[in-house]
Protein backbone atom coordinates (compact mmCIF):
# COMPACT_ATOMS: atom_id res chain seq x y z
CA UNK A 1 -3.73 10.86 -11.74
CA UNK A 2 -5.69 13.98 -11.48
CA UNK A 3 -7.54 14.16 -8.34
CA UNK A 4 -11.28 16.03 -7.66
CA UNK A 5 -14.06 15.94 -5.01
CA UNK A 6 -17.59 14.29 -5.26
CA UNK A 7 -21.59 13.06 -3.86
CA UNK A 8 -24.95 14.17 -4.02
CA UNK A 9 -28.20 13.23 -2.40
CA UNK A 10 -28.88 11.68 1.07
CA UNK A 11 -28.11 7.92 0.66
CA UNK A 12 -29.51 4.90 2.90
CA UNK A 13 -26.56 3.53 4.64
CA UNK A 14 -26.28 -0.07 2.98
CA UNK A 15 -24.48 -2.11 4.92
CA UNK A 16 -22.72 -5.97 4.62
CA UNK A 17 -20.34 -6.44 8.18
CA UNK A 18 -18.40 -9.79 8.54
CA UNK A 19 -19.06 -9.60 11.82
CA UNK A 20 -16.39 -9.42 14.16
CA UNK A 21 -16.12 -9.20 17.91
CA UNK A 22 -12.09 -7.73 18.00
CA UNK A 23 -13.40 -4.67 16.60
CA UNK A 24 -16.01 -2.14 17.30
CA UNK A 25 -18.65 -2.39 14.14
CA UNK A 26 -21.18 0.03 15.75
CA UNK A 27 -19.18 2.95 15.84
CA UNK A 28 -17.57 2.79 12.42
CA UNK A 29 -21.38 1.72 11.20
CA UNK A 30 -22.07 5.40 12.94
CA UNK A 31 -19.86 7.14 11.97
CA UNK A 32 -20.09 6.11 8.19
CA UNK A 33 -23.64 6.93 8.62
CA UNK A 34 -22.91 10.56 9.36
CA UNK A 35 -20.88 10.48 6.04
CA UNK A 36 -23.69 9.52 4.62
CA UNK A 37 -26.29 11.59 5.91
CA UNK A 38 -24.04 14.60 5.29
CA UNK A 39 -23.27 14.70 1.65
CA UNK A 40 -19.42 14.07 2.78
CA UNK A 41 -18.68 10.55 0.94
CA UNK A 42 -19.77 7.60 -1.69
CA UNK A 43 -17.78 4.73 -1.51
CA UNK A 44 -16.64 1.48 -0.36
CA UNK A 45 -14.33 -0.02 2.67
CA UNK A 46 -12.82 -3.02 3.78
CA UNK A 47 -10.96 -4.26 6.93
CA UNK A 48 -8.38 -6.89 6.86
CA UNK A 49 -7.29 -8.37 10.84
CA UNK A 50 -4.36 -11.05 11.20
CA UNK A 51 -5.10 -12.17 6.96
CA UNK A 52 -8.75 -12.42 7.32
CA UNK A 53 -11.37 -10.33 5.87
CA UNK A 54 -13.43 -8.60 8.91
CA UNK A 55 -15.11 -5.42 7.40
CA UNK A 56 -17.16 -4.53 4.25
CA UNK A 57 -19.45 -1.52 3.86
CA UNK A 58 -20.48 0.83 1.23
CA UNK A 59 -22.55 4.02 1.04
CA UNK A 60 -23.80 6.23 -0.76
CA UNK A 61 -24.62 5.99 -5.52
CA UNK A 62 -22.65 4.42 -8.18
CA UNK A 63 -25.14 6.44 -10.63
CA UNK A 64 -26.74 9.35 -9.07
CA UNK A 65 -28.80 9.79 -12.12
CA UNK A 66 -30.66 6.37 -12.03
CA UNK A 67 -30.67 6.55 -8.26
CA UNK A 68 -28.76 3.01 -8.11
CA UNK A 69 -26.92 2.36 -4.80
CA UNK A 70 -23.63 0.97 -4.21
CA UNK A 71 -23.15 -2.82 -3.04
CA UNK A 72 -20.27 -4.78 -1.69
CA UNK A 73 -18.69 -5.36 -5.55
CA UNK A 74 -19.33 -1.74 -6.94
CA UNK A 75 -16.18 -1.77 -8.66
CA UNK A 76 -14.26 1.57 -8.76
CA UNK A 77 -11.49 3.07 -10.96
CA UNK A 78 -8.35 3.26 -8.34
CA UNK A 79 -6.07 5.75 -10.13
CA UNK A 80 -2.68 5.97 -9.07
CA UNK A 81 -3.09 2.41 -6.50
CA UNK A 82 -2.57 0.58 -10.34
CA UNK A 83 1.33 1.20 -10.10
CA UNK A 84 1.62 -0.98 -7.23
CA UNK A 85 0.03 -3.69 -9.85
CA UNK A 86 2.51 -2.51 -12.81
CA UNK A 87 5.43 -2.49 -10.02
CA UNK A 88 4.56 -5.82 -9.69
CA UNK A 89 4.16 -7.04 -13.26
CA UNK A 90 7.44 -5.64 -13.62
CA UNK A 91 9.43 -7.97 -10.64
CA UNK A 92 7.40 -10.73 -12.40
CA UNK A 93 9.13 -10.13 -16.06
CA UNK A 94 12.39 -10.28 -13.88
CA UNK A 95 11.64 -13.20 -11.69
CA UNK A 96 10.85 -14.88 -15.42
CA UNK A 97 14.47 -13.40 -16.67
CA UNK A 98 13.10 -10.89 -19.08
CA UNK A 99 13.79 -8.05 -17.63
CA UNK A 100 16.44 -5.83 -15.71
CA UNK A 101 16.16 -3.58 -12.99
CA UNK A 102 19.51 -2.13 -14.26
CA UNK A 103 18.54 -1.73 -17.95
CA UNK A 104 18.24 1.49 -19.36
CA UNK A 105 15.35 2.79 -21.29
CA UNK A 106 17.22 3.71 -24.88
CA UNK A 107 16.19 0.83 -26.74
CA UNK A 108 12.59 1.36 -25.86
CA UNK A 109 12.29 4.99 -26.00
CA UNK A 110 15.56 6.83 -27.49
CA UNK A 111 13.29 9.81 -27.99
CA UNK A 112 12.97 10.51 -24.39
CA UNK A 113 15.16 12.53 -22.88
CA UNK A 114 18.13 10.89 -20.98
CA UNK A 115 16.96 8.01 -21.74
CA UNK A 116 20.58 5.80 -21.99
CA UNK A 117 20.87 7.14 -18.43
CA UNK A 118 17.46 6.29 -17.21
CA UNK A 119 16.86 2.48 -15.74
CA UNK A 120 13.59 0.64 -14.80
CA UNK A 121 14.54 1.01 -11.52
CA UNK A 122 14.78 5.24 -12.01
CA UNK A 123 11.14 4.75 -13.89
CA UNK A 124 9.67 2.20 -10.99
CA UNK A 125 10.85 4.86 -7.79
CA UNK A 126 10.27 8.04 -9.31
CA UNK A 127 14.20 8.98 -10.07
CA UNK A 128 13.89 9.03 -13.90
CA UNK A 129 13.76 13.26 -14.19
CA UNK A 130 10.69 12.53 -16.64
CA UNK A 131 8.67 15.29 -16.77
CA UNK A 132 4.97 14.53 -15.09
CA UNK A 133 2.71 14.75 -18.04
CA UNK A 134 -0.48 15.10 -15.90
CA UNK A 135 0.76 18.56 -14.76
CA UNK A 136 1.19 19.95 -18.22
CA UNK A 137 -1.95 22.37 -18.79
CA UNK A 138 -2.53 20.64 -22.01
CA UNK A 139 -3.47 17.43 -20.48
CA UNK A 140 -7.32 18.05 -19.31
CA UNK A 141 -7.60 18.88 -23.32
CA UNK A 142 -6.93 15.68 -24.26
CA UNK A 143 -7.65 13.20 -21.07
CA UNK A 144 -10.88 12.21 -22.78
CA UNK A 145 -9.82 11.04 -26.08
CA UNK A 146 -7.86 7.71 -27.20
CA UNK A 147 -4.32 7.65 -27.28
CA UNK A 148 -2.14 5.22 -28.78
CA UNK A 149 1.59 4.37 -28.05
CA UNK A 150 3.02 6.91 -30.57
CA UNK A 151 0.88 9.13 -29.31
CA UNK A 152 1.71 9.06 -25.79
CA UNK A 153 5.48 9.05 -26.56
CA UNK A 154 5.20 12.47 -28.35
CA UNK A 155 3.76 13.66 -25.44
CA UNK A 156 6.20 12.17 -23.11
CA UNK A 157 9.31 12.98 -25.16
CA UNK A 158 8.72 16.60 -25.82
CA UNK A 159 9.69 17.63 -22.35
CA UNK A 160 12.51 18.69 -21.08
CA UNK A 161 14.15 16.17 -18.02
CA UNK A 162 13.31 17.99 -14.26
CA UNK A 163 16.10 16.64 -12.76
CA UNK A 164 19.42 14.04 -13.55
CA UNK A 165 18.64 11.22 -13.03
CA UNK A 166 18.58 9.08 -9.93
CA UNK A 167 19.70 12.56 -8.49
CA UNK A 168 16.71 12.63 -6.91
CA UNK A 169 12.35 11.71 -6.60
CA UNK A 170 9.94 13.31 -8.00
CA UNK A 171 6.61 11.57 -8.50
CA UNK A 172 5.61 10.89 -12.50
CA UNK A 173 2.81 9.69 -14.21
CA UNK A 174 5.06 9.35 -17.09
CA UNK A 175 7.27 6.77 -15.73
CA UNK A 176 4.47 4.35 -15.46
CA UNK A 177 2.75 4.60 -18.98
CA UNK A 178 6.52 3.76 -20.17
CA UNK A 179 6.88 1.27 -17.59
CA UNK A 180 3.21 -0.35 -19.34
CA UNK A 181 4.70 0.11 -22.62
CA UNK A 182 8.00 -1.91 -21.73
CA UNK A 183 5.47 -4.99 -20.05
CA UNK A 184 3.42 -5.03 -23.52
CA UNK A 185 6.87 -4.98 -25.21
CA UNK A 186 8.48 -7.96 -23.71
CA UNK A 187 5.15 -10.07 -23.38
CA UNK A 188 4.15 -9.16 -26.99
CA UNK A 189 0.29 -8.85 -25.04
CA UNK A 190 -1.70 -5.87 -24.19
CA UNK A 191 -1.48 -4.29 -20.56
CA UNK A 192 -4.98 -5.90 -19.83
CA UNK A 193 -4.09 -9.03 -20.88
CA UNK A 194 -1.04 -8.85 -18.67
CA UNK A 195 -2.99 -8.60 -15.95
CA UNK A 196 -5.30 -10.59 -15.97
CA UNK A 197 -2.86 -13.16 -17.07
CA UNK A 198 -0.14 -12.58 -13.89
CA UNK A 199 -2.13 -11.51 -10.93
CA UNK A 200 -5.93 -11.23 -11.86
CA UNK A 201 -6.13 -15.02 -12.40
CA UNK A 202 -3.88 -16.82 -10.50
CA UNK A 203 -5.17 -14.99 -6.68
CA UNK A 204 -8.67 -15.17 -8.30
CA UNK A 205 -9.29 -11.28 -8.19
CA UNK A 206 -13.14 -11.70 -9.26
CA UNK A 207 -14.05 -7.47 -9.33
CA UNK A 208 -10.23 -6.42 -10.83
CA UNK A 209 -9.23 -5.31 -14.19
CA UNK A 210 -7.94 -2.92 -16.58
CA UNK A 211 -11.06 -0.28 -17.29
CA UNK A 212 -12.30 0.75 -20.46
CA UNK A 213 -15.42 3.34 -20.92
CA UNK A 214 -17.23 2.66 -17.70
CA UNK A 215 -19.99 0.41 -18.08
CA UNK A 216 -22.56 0.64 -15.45
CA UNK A 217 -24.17 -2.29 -16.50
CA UNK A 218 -21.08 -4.23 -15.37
CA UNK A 219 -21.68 -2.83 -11.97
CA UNK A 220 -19.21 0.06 -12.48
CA UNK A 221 -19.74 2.89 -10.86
CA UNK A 222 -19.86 7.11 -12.62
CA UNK A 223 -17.64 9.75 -10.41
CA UNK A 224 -18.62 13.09 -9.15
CA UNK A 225 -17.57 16.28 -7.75
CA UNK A 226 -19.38 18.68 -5.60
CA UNK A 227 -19.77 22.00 -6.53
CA UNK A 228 -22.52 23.38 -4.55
CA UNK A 229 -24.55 20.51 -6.24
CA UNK A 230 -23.30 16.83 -7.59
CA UNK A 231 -21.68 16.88 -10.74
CA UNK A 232 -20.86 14.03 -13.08
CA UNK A 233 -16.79 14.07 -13.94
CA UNK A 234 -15.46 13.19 -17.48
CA UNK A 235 -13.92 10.01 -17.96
CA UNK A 236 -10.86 10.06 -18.48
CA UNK A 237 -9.86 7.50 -21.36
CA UNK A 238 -7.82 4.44 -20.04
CA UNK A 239 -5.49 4.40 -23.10
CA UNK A 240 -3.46 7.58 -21.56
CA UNK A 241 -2.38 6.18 -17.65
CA UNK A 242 -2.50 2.92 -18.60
CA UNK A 243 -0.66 0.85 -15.90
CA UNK A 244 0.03 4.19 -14.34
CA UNK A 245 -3.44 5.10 -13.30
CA UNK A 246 -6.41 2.21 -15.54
CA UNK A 247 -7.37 -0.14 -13.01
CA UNK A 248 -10.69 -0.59 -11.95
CA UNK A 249 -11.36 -2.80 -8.71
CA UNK A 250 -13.18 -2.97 -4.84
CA UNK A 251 -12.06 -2.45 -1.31
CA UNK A 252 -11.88 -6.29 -1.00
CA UNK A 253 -10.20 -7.13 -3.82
CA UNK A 254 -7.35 -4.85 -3.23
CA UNK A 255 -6.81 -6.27 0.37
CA UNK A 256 -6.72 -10.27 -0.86
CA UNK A 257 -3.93 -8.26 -3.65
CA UNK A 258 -2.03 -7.01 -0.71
CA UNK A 259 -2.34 -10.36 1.35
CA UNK A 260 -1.31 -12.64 -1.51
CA UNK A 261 1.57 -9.73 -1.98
CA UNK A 262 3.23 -9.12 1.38
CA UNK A 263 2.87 -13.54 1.46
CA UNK A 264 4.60 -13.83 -1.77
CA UNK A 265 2.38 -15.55 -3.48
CA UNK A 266 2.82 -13.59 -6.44
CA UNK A 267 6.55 -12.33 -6.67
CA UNK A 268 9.36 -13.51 -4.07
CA UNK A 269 10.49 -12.04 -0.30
CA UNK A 270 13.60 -10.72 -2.73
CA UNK A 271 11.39 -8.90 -4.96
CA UNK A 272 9.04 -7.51 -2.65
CA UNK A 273 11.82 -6.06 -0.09
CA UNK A 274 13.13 -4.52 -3.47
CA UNK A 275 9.36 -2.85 -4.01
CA UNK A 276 9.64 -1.65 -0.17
CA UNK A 277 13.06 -0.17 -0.06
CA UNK A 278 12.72 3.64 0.25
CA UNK A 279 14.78 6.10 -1.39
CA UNK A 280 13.59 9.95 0.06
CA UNK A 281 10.62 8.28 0.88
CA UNK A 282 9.64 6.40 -2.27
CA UNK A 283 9.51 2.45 -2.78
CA UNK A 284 8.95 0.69 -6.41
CA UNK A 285 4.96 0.76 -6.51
CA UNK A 286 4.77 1.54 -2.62
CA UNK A 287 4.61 4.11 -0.07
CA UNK A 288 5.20 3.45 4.06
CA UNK A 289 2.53 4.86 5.85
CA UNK A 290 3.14 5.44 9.84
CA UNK A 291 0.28 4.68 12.31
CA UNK A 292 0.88 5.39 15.97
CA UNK A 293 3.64 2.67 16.40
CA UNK A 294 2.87 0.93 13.34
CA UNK A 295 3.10 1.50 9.58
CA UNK A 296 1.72 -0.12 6.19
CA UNK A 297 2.65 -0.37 2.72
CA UNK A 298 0.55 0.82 0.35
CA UNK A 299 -0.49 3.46 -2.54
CA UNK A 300 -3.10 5.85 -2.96
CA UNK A 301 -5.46 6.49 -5.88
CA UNK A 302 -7.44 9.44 -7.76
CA UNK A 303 -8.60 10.29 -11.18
CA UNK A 304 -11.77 11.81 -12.59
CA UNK A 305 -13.91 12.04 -9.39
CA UNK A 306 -12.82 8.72 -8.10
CA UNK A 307 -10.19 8.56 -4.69
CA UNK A 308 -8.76 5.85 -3.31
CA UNK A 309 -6.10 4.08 -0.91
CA UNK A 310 -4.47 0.66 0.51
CA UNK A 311 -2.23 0.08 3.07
CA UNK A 312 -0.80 -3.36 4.44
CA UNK A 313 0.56 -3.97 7.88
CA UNK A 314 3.04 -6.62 7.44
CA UNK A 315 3.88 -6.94 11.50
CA UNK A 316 0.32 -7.42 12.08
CA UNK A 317 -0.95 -9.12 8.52
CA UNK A 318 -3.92 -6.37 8.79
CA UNK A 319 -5.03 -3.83 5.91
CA UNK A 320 -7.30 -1.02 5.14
CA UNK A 321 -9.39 0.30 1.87
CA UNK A 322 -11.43 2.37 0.55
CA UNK A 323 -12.37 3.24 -3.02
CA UNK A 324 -14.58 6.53 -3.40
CA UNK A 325 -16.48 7.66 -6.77
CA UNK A 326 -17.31 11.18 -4.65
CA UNK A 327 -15.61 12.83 -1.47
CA UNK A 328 -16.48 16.12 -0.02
CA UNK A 329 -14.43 15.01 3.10
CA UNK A 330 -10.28 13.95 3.55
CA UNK A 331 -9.85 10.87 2.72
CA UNK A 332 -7.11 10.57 4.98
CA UNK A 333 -9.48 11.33 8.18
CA UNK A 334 -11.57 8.02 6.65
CA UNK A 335 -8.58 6.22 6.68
CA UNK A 336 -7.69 7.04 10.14
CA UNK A 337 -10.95 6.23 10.92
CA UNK A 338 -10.97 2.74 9.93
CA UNK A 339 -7.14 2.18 11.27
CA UNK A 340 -8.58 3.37 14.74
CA UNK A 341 -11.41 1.10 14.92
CA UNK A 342 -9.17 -1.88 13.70
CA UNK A 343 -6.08 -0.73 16.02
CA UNK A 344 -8.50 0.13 19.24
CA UNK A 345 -7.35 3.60 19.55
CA UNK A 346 -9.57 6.58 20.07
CA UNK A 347 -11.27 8.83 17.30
CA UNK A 348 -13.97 11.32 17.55
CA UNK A 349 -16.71 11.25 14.40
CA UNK A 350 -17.42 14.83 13.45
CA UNK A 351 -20.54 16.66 13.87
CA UNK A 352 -20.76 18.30 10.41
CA UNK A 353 -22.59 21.26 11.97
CA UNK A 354 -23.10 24.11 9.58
CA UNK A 355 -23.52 27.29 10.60
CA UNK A 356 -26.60 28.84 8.55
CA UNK A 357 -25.49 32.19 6.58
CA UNK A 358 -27.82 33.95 4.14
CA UNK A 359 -25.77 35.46 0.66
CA UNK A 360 -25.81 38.45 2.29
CA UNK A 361 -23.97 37.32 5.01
CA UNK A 362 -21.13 36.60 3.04
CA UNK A 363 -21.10 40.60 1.37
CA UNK A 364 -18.28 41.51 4.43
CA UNK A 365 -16.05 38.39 3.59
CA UNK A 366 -15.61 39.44 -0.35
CA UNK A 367 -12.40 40.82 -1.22
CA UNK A 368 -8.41 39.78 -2.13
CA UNK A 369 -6.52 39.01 0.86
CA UNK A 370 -2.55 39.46 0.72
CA UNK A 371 0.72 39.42 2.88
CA UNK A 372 3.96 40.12 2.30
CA UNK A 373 5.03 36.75 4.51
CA UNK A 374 2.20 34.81 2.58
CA UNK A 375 2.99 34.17 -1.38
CA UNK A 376 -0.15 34.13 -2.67
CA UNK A 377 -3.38 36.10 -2.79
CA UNK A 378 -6.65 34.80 -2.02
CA UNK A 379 -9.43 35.70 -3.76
CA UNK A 380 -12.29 35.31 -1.73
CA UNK A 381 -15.94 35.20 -4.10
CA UNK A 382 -19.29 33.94 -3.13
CA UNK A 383 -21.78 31.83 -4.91
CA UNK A 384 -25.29 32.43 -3.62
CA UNK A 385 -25.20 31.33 -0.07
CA UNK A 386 -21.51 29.64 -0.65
CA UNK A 387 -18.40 31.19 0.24
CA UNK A 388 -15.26 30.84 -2.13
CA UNK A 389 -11.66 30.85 -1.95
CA UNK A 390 -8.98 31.07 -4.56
CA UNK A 391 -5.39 31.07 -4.06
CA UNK A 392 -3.31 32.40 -7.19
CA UNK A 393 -2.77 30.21 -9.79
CA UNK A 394 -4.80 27.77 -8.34
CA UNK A 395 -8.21 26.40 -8.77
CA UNK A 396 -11.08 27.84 -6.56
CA UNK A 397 -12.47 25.72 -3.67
CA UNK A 398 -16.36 25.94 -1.67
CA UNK A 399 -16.01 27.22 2.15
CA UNK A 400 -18.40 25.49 4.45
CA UNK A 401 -19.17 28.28 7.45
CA UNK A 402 -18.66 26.33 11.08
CA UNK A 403 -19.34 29.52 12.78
CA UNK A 404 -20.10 32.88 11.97
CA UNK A 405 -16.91 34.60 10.83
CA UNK A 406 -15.14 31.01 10.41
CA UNK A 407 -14.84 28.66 7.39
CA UNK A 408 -13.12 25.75 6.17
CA UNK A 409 -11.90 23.33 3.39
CA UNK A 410 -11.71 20.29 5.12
CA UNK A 411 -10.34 18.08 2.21
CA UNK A 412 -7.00 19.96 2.77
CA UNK A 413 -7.11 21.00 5.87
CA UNK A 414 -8.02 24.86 5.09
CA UNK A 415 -9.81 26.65 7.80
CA UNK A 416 -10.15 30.74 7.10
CA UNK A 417 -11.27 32.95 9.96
CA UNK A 418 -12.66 36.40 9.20
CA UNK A 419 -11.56 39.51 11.06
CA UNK A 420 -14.13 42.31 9.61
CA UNK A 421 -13.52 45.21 11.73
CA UNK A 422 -9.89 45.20 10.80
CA UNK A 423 -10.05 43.92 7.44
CA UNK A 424 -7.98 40.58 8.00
CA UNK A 425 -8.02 36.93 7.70
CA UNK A 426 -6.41 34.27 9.36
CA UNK A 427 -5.14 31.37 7.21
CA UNK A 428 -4.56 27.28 9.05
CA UNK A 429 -3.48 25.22 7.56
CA UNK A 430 -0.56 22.09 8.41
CA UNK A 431 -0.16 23.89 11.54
CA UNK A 432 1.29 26.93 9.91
CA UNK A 433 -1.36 30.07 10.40
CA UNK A 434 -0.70 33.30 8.44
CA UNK A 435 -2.37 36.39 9.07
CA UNK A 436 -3.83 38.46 5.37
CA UNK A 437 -4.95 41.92 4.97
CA UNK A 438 -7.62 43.01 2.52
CA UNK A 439 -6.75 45.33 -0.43
């Protein structure tokens, strides 16, 4: 689901370790605390080593306005990470004969477009052509609000297909709200009850299930964004992703999930090779992700303010987590993080050193910036003392200065150096660096 950025004040580091001596605890505590005491992160984490729990840790607000901390079961909405749930529901209702991976779609939903061409299997691997409703511009104008079933199909239906299907992948929201809508179908029982009723229960999942309005009461946790200050995000009403992005859960809870998965406790070897199998690079609720000479299965997460990601090692029955109701860091450098500190290799924490410019400062930097080998302009605008960068088309992003004529967007990798005297700026980013001119 949609993704954003998030935190606000400097937190107390709170802490609970299961101690562990294969694994170096001080340096992750460290470096976790330099999250912390640099606005970059609130969130949980969890470390699983050969099936056993190793790692908790948390830092930083679940409610920013009541000044009330995070603890080891903050529960978090994990976004996208709740198809890996629905993938599984889905091998379930086949393991139980009543469903198909070969079935097409038409008796469900004949309104949809192709849909006497389109399988569960096209829905469950991205191949179905279904257009991605998130991406239509219409969606943030109606995130908020209920939908129902009818609702959600007239939304669905009214697009054309992107592609034939099983021609090719393209990642959907769509093609898990349908895939909900077919569970509820065949077990005549709401998505929640589902749930609870397959996988919540029977693994004893004691922090997981299908989110409503968050209730901080319950221990849930509000999202934020950083925009030169912390800023509460909407919530985004659970009725619209459904099984596609409505899951609420912890760091802990989704690593006994993945144990209890990749030991088929839940659905068979058969099923779950079936869930792994890649097809240009997408499984049925799962994603390989390399590290060094390793890789995991896994998914990753974000809606409202709130990011997230899993990832199993089946070679070396280890996992990683973290759920995140505010980042103003890349998540993937956390993850890499925690995967060096539970693999032994090397990783360097970050300094977070900010170089100190006054609004004036930034006068020399203003300006669009264009190339005829680049294909889009940034717009480069300033905020008091904050530097700002907008590509065309796209929303605007904060520039944090790490020296004097350099600047960066670390969630994406964005660093922009200045060349005043001849009126240029160079663009990294991926390892691609383009060279702009100012108009």
């Amino acid at each position: 689901m949609k993704k954003n950025i998030v935190i606000l004040f400097i937190s107390i580091l709170s802490v609970q370790v299961c101690l562990s001596q294969t694994i170096d605890t001080l340096k992750l505590n460290n470096y976790f605390k330099s999250l912390d005491s640099n606005n970059k992160f609130m969130g949980s984490f969890a470390l699983m080593k050969d099936g056993k729990l190793i790692y908790k840790n948390q830092i930083g607000y679940s409610d920013i306005e009541k000044q009330k901390r995070q603890n080891e079961n903050t529960k978090y909405r994990i976004g996208s990470i709740s198809k890996t749930f629905t993938s599984v529901l889905i091998f379930k209702a086949i393991e139980e004969g009543k469903l198909d991976l070969d079935k097409t779609i038409n008796n469900y939903f004949p309104n949809v477009k192709n849909s006497n061409s389109i399988t569960i299997s096209n829905l469950l691997n991205h191949r179905s052509g279904i257009h991605n409703f998130t991406n239509d511009a219409e969606y943030l104008e109606y995130n908020t609000k209920p939908k129902n079933e009818t609702e959600m199909l007239s939304i669905i239906s009214k697009f054309d297909s992107d592609f034939e299907p099983n021609s090719k992948s393209e990642y959907s929201n769509s093609n898990y709200v349908l895939l909900s809508y077919i569970l509820e179908k065949t077990y005549n029982r709401t998505f929640s009850e589902i749930l609870k009723n397959k996988i919540v229960s029977p693994i004893e999942l004691k922090n997981t299930f299908f989110g409503g309005k968050i209730n901080l009461k319950n221990n849930e946790s509000n999202s934020y964004s950083y925009n030169g200050k912390w800023e509460k995000q909407t919530e985004t009403d659970m009725s619209i992703p459904i099984g596609a992005g409505g899951i609420v859960s912890t760091p802990s809870d989704l690593l006994k999930f993945a144990e209890a998965l990749f030991s088929f406790k839940i659905i068979s070897k058969n099923s779950l090779s079936k869930m792994e199998k890649l097809e240009d690079n997408y499984g049925m609720g799962l994603f390989k992700m390399p590290f060094y000479d390793k890789y995991s299965f896994g998914h990753t997460g974000g809606i409202d303010g709130f990011s997230s990601v899993f990832g199993y090692f089946p070679e070396e029955k280890s996992a990683f987590a973290l759920t995140s109701n505010g980042t103003n860091y890349d998540n993937n450098e956390i993850s890499i993080a925690l995967l060096s500190v539970l693999f032994n290799k090397p990783f360097e924490s970050p300094s977070f050193k900010i170089y100190d410019l006054k609004s004036k400062d930034l006068d020399k930097f203003l300006g669009i910036y264009s190339s005829p080998s680049f294909p889009l302009k940034i717009t480069i605008t300033k905020s008091e003392k904050i530097l700002i960068a907008q590509a065309t088309g796209q929303s605007a992003f904060n520039l944090e200065a790490i020296e004097k004529n350099k600047f960066e967007f670390k969630q994406a990798g964005i660093v922009l150096e200045f060349d005043t005297i001849n009126k240029q700026m160079t663009l990294k980013q991926g390892g691609g660096t383009f060279k702009l001119t100012k108009e």
